[in-house]
PDB file of N, CA and C in Angstrom:
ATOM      1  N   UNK A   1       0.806  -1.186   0.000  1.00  0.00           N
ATOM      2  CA  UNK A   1       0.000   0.000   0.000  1.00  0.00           C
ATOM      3  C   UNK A   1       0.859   1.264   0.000  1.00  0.00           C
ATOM      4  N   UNK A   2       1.812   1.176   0.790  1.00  0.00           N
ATOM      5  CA  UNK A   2       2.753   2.511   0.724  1.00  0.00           C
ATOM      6  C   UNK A   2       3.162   2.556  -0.598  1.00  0.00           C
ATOM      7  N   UNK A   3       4.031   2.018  -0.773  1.00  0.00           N
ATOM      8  CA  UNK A   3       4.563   1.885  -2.341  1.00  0.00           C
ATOM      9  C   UNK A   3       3.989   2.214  -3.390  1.00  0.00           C
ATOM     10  N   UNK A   4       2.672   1.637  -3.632  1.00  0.00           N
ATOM     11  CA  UNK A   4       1.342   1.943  -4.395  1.00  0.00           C
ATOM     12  C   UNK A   4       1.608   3.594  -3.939  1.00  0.00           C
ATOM     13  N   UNK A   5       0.973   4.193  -2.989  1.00  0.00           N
ATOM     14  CA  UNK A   5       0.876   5.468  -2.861  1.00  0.00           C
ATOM     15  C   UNK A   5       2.249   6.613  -3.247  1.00  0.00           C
ATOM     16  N   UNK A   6       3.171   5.629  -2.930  1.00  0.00           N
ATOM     17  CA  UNK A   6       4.483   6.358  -3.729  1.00  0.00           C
ATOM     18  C   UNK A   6       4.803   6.210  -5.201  1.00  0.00           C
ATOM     19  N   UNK A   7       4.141   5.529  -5.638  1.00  0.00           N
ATOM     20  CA  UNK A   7       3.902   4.687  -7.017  1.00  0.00           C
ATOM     21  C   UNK A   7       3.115   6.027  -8.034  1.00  0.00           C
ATOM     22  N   UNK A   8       2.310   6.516  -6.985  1.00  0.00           N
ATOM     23  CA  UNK A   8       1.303   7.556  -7.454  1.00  0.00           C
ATOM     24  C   UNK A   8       1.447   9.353  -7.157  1.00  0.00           C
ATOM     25  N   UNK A   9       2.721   9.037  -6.834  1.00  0.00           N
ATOM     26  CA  UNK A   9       3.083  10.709  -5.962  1.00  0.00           C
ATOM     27  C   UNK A   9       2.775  11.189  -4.880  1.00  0.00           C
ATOM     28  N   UNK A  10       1.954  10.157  -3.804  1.00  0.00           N
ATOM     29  CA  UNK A  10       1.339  10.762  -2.988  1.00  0.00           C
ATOM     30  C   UNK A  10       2.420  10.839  -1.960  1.00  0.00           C
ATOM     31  N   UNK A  11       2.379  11.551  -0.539  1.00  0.00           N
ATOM     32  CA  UNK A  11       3.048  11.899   0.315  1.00  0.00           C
ATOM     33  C   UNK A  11       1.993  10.895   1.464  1.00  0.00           C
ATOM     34  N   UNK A  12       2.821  10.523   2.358  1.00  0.00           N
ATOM     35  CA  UNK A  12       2.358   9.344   3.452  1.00  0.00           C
ATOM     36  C   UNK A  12       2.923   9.515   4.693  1.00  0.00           C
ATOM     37  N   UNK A  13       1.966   9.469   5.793  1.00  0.00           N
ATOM     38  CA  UNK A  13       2.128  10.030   6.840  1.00  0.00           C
ATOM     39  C   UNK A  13       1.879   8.912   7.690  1.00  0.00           C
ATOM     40  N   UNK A  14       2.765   8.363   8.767  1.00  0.00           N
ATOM     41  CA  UNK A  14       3.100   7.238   9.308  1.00  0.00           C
ATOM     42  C   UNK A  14       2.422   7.823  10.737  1.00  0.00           C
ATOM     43  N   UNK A  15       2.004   7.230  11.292  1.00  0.00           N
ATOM     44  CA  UNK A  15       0.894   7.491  12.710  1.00  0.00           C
ATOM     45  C   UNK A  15       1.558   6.066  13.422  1.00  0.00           C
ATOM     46  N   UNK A  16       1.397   6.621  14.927  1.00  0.00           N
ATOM     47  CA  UNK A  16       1.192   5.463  15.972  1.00  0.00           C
ATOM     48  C   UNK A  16       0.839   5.998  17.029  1.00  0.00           C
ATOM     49  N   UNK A  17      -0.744   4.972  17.065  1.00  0.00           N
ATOM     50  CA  UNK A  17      -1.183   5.503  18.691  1.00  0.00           C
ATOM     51  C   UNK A  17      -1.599   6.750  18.599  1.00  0.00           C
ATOM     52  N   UNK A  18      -2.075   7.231  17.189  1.00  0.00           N
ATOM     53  CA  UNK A  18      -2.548   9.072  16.999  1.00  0.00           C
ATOM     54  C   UNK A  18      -1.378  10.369  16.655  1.00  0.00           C
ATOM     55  N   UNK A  19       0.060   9.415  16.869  1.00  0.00           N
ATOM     56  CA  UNK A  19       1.264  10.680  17.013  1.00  0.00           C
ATOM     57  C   UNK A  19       1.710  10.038  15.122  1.00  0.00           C
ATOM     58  N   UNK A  20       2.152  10.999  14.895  1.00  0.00           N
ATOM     59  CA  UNK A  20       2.814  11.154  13.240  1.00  0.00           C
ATOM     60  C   UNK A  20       4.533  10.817  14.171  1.00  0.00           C
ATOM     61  N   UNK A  21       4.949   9.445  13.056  1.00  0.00           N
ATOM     62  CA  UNK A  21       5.793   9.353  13.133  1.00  0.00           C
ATOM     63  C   UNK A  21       6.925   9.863  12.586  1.00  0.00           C
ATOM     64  N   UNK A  22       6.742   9.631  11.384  1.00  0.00           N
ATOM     65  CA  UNK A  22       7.446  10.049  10.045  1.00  0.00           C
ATOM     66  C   UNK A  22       6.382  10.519   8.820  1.00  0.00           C
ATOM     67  N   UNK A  23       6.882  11.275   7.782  1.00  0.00           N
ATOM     68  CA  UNK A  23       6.595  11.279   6.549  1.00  0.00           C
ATOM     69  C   UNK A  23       7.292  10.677   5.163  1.00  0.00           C
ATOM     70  N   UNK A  24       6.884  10.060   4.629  1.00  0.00           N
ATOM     71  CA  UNK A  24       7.505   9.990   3.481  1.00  0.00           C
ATOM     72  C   UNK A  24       6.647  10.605   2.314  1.00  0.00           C
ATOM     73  N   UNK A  25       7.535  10.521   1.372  1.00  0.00           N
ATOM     74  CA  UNK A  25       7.117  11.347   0.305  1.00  0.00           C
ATOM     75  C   UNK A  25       7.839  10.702  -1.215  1.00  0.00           C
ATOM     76  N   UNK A  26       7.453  10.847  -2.196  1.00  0.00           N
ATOM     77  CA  UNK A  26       8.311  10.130  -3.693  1.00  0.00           C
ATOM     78  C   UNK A  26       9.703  11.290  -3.574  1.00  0.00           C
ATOM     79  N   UNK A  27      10.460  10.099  -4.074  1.00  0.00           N
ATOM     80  CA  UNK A  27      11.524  11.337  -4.111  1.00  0.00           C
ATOM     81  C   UNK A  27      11.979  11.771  -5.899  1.00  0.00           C
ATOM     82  N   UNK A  28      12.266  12.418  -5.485  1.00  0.00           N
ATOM     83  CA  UNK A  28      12.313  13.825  -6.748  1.00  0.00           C
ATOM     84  C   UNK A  28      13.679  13.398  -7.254  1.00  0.00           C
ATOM     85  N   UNK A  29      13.535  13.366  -8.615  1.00  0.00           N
ATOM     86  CA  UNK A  29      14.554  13.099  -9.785  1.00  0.00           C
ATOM     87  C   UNK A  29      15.576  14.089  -9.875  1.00  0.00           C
ATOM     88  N   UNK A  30      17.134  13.362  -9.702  1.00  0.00           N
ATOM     89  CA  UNK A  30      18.321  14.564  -9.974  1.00  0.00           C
ATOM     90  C   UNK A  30      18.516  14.963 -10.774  1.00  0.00           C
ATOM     91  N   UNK A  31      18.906  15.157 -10.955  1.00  0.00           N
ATOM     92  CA  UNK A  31      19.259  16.427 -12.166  1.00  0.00           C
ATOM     93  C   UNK A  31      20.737  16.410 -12.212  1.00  0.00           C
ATOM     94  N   UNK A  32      21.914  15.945 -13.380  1.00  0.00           N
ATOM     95  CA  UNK A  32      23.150  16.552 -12.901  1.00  0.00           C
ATOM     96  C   UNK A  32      23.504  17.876 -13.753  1.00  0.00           C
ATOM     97  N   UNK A  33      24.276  18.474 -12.821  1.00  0.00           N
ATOM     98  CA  UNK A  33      24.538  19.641 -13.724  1.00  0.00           C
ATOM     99  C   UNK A  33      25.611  19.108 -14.890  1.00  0.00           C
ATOM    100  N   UNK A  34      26.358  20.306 -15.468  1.00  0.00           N
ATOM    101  CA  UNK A  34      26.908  20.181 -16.841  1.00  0.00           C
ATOM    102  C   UNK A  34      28.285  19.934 -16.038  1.00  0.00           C
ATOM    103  N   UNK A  35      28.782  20.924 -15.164  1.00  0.00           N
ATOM    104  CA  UNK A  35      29.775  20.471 -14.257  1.00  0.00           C
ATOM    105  C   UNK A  35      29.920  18.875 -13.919  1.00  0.00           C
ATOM    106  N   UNK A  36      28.464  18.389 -13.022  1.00  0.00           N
ATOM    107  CA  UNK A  36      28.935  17.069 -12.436  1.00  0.00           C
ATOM    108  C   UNK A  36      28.957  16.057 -13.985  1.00  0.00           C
ATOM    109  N   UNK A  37      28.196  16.239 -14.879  1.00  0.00           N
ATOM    110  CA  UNK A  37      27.846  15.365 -16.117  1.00  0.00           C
ATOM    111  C   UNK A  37      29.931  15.209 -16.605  1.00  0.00           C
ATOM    112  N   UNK A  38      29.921  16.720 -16.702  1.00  0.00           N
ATOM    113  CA  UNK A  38      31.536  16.537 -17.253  1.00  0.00           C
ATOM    114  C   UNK A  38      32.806  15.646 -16.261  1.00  0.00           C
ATOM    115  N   UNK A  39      32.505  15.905 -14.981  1.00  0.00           N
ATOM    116  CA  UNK A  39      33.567  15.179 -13.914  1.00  0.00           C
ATOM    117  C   UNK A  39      33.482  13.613 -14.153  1.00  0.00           C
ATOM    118  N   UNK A  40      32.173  13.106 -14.440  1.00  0.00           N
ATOM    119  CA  UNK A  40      31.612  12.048 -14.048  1.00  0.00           C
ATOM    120  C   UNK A  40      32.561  10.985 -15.758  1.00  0.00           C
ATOM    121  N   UNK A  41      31.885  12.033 -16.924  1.00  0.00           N
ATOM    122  CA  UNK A  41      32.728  11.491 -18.135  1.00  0.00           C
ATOM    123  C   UNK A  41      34.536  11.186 -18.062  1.00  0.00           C
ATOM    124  N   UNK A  42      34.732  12.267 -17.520  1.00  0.00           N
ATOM    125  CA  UNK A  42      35.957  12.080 -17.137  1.00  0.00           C
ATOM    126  C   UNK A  42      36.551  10.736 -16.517  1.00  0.00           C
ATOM    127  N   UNK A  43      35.838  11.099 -15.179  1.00  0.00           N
ATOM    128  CA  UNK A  43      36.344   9.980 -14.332  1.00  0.00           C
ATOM    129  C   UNK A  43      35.942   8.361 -14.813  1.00  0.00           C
ATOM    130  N   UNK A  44      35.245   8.384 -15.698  1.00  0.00           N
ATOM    131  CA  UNK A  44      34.565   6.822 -15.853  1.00  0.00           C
ATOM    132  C   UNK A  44      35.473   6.637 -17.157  1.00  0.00           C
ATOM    133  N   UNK A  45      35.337   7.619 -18.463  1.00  0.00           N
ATOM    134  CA  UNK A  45      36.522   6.904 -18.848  1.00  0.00           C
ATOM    135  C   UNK A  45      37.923   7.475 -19.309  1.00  0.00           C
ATOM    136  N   UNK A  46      38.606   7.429 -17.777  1.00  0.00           N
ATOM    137  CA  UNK A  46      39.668   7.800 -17.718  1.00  0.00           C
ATOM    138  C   UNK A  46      40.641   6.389 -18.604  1.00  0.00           C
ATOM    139  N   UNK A  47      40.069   5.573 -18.620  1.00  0.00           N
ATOM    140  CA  UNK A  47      40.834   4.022 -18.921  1.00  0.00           C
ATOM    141  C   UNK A  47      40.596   3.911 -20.528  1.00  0.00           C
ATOM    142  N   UNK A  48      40.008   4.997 -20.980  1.00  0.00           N
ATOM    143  CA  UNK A  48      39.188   4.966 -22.840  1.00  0.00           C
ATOM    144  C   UNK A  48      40.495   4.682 -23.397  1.00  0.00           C
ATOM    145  N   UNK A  49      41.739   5.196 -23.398  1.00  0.00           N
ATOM    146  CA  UNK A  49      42.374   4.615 -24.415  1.00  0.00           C
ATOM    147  C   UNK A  49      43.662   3.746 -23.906  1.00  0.00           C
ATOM    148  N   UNK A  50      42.868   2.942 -23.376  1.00  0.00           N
ATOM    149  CA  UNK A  50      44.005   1.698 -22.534  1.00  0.00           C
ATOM    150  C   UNK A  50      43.076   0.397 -23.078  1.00  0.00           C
ATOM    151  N   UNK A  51      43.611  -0.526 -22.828  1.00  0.00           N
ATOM    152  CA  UNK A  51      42.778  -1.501 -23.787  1.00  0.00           C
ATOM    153  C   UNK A  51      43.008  -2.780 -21.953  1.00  0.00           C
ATOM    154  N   UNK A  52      42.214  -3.361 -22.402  1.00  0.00           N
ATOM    155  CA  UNK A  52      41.124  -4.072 -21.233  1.00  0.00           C
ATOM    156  C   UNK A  52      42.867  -4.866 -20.524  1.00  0.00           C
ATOM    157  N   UNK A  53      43.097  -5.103 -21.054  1.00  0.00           N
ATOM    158  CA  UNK A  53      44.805  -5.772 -20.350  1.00  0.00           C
ATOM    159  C   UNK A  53      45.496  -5.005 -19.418  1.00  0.00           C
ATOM    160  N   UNK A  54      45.683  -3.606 -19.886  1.00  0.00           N
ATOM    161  CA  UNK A  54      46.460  -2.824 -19.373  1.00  0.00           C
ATOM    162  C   UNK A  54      45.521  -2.410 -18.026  1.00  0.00           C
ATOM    163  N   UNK A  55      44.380  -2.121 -18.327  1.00  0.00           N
ATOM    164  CA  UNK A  55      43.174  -1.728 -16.991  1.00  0.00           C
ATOM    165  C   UNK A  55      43.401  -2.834 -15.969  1.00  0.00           C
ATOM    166  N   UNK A  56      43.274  -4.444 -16.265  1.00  0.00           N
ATOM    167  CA  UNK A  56      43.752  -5.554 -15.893  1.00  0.00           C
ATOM    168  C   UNK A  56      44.931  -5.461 -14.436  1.00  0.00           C
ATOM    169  N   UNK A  57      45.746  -5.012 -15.195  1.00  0.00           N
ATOM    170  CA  UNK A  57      47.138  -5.337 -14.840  1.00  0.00           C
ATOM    171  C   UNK A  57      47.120  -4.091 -13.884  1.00  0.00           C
ATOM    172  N   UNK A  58      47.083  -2.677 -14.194  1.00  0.00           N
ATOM    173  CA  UNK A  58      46.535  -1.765 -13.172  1.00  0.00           C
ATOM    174  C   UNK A  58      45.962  -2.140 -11.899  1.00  0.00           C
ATOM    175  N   UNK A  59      44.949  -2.755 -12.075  1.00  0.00           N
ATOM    176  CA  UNK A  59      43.533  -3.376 -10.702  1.00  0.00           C
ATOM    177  C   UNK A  59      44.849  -4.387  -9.967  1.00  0.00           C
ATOM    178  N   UNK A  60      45.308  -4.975 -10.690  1.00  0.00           N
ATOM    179  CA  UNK A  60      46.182  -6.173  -9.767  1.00  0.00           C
ATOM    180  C   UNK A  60      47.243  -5.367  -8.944  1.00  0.00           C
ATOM    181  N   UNK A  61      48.218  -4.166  -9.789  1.00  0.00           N
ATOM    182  CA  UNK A  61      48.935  -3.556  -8.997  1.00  0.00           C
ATOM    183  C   UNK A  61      48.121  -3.024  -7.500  1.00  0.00           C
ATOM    184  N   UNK A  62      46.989  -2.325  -7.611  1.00  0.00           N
ATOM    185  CA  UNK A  62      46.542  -1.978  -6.981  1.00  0.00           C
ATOM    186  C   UNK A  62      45.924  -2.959  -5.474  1.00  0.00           C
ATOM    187  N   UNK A  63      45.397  -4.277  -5.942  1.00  0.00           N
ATOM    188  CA  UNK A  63      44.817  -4.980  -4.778  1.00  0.00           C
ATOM    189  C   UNK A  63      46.239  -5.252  -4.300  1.00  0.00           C
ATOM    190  N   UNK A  64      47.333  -6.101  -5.245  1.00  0.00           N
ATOM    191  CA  UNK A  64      48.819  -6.299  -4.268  1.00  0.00           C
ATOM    192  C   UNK A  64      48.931  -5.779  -3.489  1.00  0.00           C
ATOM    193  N   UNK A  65      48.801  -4.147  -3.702  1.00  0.00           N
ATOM    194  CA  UNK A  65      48.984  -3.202  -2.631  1.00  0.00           C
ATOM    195  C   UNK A  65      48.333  -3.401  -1.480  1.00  0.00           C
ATOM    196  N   UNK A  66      47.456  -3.393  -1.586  1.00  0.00           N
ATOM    197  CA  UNK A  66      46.248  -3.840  -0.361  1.00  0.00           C
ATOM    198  C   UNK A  66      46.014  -4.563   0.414  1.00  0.00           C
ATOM    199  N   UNK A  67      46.651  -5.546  -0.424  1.00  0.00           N
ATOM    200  CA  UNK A  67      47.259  -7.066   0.261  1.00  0.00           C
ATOM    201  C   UNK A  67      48.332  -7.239   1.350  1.00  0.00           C
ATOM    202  N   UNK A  68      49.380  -6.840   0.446  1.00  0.00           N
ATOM    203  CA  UNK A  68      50.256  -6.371   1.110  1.00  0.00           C
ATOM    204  C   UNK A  68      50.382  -6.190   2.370  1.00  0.00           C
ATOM    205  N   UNK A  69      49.933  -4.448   2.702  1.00  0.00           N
ATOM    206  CA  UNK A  69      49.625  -3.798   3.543  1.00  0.00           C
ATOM    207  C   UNK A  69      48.978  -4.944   4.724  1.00  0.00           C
ATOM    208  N   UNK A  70      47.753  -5.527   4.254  1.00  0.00           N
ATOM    209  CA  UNK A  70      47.181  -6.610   5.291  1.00  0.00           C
ATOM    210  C   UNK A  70      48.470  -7.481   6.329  1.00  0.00           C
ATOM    211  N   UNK A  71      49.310  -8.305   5.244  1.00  0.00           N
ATOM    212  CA  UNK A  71      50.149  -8.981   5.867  1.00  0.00           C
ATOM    213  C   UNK A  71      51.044  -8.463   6.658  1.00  0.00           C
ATOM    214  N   UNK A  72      51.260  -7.646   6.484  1.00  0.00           N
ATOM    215  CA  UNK A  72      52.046  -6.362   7.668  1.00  0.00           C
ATOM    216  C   UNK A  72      51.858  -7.191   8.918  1.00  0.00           C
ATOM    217  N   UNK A  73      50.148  -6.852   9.018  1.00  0.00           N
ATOM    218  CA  UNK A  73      50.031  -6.496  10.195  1.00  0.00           C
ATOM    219  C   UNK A  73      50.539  -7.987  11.472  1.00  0.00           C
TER     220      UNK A  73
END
């Protein structure tokens, strides 16, 4: 039933015992700006002209590291 009512835009008001607990409400669609749209291209494909091996071999340097670090301890 909630869902349904969020399904439909409505806003829903949670009661117990006569007291309002909470509200919920649908939530409202983001929006990115031109700023975050551009950071986001960036960052996702920073790897565009590396070919799937080299990205590969990157990720492994990286967990070693991580690994690593673990056995330290």
């Amino acid at each position: 039933m909630l869902i349904d009512a969020l399904k439909r835009g409505e806003t829903v008001e949670i009661t117990y015992h006569g007291q309002t607990l909470g509200i919920v409400h649908p939530a409202t669609p983001t929006v990115n700006s031109q700023e975050q749209e551009a950071a986001m291209n960036e960052f996702f494909g920073m790897h565009q002209d590396l070919g799937i091996a080299d990205v590969e071999d990157e990720l492994r340097v990286i967990r070693k590291g991580r690994r690593s670090l673990l056995s330290d301890l």
